[in-house]
N, C-alpha and C. Protein backbone atom coordinates (compact mmCIF):
# COMPACT_ATOMS: atom_id res chain seq x y z
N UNK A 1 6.65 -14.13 54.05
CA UNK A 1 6.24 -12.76 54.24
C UNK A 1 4.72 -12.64 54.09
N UNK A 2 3.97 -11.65 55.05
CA UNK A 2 2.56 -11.68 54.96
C UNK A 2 1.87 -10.99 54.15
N UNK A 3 1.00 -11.20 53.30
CA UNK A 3 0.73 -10.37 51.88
C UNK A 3 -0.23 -9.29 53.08
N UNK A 4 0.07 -7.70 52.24
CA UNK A 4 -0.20 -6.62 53.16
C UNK A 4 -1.89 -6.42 53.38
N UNK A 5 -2.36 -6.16 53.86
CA UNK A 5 -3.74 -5.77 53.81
C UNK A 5 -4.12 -4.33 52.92
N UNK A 6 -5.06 -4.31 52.56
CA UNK A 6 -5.79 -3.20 51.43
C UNK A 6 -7.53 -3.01 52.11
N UNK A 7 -7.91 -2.21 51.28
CA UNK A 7 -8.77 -1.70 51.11
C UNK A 7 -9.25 -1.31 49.45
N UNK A 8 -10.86 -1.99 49.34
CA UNK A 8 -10.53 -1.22 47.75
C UNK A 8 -12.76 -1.24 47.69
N UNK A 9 -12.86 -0.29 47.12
CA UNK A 9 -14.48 0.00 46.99
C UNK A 9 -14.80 -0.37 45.46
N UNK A 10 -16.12 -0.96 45.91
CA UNK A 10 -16.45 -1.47 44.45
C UNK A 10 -17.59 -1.15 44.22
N UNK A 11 -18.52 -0.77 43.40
CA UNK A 11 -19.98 -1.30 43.18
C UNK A 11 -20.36 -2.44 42.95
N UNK A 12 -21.50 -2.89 43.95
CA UNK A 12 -21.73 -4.02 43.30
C UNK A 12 -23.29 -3.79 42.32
N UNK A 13 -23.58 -4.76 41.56
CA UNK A 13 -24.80 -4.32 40.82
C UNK A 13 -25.41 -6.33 40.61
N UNK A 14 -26.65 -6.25 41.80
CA UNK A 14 -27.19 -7.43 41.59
C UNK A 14 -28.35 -7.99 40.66
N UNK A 15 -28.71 -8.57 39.54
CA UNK A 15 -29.43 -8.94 39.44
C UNK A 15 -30.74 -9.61 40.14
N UNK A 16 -31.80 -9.22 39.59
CA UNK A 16 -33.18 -9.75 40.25
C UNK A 16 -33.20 -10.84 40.96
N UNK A 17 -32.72 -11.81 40.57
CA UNK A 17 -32.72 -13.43 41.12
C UNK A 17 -31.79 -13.18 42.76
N UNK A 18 -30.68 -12.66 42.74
CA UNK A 18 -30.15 -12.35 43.99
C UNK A 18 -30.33 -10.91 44.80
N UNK A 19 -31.57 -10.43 44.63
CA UNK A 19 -31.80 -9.87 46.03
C UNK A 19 -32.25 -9.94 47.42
N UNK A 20 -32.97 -11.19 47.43
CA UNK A 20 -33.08 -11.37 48.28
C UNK A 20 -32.36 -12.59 48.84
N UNK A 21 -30.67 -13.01 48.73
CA UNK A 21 -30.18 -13.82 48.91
C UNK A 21 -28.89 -13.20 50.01
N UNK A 22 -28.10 -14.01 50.86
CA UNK A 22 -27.72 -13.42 51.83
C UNK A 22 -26.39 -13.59 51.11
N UNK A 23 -25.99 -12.75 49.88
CA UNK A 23 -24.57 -13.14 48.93
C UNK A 23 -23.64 -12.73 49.71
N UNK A 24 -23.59 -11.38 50.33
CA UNK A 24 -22.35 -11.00 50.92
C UNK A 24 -21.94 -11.08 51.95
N UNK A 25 -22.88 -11.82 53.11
CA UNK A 25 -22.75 -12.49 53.99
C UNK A 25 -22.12 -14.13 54.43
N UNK A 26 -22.83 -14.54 52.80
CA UNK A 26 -22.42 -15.85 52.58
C UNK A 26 -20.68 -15.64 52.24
N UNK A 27 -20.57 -14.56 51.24
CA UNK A 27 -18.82 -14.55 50.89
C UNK A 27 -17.93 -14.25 52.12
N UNK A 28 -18.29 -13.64 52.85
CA UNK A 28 -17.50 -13.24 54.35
C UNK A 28 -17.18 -14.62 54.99
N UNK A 29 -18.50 -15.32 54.74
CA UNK A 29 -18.23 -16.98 56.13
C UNK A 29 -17.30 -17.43 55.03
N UNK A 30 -16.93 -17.67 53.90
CA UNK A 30 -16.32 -18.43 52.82
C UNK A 30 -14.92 -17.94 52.78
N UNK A 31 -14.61 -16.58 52.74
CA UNK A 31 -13.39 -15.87 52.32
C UNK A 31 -12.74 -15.07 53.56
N UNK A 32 -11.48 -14.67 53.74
CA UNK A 32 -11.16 -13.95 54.63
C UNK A 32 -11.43 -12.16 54.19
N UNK A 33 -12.43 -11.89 53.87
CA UNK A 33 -12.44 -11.01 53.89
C UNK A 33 -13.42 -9.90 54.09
N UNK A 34 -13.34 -8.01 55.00
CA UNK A 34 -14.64 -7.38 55.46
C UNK A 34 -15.34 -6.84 54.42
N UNK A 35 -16.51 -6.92 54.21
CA UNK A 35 -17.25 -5.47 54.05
C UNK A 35 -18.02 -4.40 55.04
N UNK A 36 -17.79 -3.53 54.35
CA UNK A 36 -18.57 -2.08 54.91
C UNK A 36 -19.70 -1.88 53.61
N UNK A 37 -20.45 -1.83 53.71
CA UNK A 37 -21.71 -0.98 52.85
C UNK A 37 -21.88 -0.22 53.57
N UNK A 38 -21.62 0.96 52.25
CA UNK A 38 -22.04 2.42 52.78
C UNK A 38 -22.76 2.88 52.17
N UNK A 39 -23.62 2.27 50.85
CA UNK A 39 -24.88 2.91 50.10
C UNK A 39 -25.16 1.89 49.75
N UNK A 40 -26.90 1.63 49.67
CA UNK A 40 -27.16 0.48 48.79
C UNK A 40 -29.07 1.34 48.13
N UNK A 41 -29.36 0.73 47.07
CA UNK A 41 -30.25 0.85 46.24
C UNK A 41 -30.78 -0.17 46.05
N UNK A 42 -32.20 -0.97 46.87
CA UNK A 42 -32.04 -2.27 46.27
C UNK A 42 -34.08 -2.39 45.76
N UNK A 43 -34.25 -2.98 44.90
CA UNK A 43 -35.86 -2.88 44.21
C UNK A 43 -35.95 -4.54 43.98
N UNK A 44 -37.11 -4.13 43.50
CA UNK A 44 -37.61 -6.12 42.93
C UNK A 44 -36.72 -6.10 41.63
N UNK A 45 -36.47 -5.20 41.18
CA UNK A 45 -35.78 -5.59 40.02
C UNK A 45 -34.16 -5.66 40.01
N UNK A 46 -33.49 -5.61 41.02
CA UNK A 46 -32.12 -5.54 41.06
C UNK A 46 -31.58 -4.23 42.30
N UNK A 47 -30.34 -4.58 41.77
CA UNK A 47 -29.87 -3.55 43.15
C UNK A 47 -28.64 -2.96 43.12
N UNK A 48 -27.76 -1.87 43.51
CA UNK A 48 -26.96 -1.28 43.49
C UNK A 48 -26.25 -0.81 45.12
N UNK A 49 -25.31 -1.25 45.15
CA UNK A 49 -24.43 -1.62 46.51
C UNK A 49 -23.20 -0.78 46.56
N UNK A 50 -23.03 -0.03 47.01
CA UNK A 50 -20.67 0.48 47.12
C UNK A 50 -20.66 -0.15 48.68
N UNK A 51 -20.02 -0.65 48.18
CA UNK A 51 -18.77 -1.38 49.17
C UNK A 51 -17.51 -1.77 49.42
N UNK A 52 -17.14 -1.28 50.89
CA UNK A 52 -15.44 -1.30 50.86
C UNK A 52 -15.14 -2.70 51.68
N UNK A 53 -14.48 -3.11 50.99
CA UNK A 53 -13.79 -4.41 50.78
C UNK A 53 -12.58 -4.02 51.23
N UNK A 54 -11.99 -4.62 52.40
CA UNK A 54 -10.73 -4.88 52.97
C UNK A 54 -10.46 -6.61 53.75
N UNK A 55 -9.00 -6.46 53.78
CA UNK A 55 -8.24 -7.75 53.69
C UNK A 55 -7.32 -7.39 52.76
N UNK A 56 -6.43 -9.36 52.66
CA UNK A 56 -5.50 -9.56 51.66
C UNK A 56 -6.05 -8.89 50.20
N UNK A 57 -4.86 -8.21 49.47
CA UNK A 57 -5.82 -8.60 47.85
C UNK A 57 -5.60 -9.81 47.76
N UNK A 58 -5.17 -10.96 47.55
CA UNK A 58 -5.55 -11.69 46.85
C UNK A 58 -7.45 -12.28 47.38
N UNK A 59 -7.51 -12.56 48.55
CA UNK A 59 -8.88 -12.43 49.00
C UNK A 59 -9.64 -11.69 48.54
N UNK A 60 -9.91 -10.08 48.56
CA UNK A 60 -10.71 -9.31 47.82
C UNK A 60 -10.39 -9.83 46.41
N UNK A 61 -9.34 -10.30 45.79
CA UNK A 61 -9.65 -10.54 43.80
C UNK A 61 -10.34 -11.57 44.08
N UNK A 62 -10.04 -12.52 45.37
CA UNK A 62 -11.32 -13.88 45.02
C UNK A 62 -12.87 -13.62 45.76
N UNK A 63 -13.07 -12.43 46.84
CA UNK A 63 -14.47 -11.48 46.63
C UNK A 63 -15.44 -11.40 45.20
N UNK A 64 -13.99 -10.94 44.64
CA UNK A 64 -14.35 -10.53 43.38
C UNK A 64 -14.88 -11.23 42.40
N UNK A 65 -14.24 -12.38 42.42
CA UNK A 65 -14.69 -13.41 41.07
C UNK A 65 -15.31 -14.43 41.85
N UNK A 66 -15.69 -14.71 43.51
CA UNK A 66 -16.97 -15.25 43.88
C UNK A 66 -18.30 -14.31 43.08
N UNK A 67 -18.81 -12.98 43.80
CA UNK A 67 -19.42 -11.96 43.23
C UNK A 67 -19.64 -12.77 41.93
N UNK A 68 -18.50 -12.28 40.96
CA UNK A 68 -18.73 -12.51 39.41
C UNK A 68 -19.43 -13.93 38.59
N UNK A 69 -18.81 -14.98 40.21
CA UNK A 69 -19.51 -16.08 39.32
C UNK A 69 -21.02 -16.35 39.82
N UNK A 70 -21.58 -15.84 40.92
CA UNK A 70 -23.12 -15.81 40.88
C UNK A 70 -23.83 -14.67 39.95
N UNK A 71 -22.97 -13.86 39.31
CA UNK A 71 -23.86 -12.99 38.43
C UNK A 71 -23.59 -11.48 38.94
N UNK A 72 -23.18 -11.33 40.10
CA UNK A 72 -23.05 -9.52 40.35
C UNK A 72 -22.21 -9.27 39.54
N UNK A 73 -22.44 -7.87 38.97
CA UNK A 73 -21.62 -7.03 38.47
C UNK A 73 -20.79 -6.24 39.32
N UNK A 74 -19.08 -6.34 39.22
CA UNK A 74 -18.18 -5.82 40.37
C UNK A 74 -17.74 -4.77 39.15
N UNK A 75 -18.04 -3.19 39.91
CA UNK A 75 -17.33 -2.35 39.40
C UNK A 75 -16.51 -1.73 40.25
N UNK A 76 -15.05 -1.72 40.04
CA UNK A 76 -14.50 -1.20 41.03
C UNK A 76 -14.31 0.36 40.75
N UNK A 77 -14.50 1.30 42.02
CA UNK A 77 -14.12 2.77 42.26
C UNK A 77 -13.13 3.37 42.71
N UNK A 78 -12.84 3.99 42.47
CA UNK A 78 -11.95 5.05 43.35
C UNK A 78 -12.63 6.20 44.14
N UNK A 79 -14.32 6.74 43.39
CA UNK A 79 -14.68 7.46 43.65
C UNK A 79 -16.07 7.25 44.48
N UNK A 80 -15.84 6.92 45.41
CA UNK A 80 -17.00 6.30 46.49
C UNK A 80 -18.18 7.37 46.71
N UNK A 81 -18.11 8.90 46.51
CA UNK A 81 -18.98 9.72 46.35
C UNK A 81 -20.47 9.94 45.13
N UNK A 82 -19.37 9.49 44.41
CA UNK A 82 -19.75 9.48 43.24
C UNK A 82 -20.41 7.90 42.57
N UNK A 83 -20.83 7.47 43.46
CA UNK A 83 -21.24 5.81 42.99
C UNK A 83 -22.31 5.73 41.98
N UNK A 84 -23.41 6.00 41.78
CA UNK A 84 -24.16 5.84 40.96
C UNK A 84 -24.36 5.68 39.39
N UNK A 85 -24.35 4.64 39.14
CA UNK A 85 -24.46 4.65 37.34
C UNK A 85 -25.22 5.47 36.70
N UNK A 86 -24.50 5.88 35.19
CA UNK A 86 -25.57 6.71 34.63
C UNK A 86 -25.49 8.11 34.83
């Protein structure tokens, strides 16, 4: 049976060292799975991303803990309006 497809929005929050690195481009060629960025915030000092992540879940949970093991912070939302920390 084919695990169902989802959708799920996250923040991402990059540290300095990866902004100017092609992370979520690189996870797409690696993983079966899309993003959409629909806001991003990005400075020399770090950066702030919502993005909807669709595919398998199990693909988006391994999005997820790629993300986690170069250092982004994955916060996941429900409230995609409302993205901003703080």
């Amino acid at each position: 049976m084919a695990a169902l497809k989802a959708a799920r929005w996250a923040r991402l929050i990059y540290p300095e060292r990866l902004v100017e690195l092609p992370v979520l481009c690189e996870m797409c060629s690696k993983l079966k799975v899309l993003v959409n960025v629909a806001h991003a915030s990005i400075h020399n000092q770090g950066g702030e991303v919502l993005v909807l992540f669709s595919g398998k879940q199990d693909e988006i949970n391994s999005a997820f803990e790629y993300l986690r093991n170069l250092g982004v912070t994955v916060e996941e939302t429900t409230e995609p309006d409302n993205w901003r920390r703080g």
